[in-house]
Protein backbone atom coordinates (compact mmCIF):
# COMPACT_ATOMS: atom_id res chain seq x y z
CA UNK A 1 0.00 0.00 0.00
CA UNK A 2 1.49 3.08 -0.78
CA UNK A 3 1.81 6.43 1.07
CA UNK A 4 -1.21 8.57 -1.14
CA UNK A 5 -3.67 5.67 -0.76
CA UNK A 6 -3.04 5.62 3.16
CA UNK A 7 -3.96 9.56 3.07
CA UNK A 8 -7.00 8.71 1.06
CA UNK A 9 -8.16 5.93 3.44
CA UNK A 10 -7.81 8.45 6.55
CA UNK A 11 -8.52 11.63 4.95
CA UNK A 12 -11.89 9.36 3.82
CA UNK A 13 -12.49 7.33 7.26
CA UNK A 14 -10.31 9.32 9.62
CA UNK A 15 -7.35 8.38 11.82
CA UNK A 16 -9.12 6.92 14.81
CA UNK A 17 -11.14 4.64 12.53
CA UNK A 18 -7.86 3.37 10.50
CA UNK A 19 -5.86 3.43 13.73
CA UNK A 20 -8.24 0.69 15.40
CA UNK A 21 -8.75 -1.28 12.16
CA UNK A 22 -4.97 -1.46 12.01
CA UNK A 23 -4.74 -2.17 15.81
CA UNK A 24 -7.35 -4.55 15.88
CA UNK A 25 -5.55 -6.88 12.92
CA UNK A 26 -2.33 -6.77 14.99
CA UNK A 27 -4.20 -8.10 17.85
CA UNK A 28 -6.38 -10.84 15.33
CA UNK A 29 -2.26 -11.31 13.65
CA UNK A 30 -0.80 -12.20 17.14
CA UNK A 31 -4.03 -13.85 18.60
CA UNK A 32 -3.46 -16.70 15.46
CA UNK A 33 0.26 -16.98 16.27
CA UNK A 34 -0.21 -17.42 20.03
CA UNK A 35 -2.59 -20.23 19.48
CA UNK A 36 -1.25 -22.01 16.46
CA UNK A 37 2.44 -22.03 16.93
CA UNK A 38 3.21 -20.85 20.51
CA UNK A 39 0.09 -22.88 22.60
CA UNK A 40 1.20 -26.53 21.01
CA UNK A 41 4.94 -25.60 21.92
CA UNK A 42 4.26 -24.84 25.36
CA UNK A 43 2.14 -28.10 25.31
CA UNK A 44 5.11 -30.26 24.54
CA UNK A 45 7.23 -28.46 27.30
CA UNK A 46 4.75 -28.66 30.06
CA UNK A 47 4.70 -32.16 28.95
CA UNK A 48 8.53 -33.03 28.93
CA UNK A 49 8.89 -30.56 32.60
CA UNK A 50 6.37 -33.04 34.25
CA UNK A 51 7.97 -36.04 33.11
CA UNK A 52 11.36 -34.41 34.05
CA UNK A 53 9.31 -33.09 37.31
CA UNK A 54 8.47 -37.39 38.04
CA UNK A 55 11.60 -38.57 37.35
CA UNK A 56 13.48 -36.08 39.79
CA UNK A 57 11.01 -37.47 42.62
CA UNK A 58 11.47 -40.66 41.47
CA UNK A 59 15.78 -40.28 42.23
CA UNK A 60 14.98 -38.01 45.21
CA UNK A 61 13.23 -41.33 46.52
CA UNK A 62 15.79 -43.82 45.53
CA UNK A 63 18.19 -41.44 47.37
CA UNK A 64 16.43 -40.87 50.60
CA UNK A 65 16.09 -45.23 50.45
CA UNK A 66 20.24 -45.56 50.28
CA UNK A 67 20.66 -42.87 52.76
CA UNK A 68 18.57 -45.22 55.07
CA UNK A 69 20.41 -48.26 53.97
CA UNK A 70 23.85 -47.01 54.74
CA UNK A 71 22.85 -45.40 57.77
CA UNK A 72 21.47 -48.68 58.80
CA UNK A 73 24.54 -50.40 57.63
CA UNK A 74 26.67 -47.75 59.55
CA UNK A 75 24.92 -48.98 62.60
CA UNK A 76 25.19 -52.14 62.53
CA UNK A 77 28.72 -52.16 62.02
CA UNK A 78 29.43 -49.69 64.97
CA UNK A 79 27.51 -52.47 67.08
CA UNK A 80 30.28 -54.80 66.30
């Protein structure tokens, strides 16, 4: 679009109305982007952080059940 039909459309509409138009298709433009490319990729990651989330509990568990088993083992051989 070139610069003398842009002064047409305001001269004819005025700025406010071309000024919202314009504002309101960034908003539609970034509306579409957020919820075809951005909303699917923040699906996968929420995805792969509570698998990552699970498996971190799961090693914080296996930890806590050595820590008890060489404590215990400890022990016993201080009873010796």
């Amino acid at each position: 679009m070139d610069i003398d039909a842009l002064a047409k459309y305001i001269n004819q509409y005025g700025f406010p109305i071309i000024a919202s138009s314009s504002m309101g298709y960034i908003v539609y433009f970034v509306w579409i982007w957020v919820t075809t490319i951005v909303k699917p990729i923040l699906n996968e990651t929420t995805d792969a952080l509570i698998e990552l989330i699970d498996q971190i509990r799961l090693l914080d568990n296996d930890m806590i059940r050595l820590t008890q088993k060489l404590i215990t083992v400890l022990s016993m051989r201080a009873k010796k």
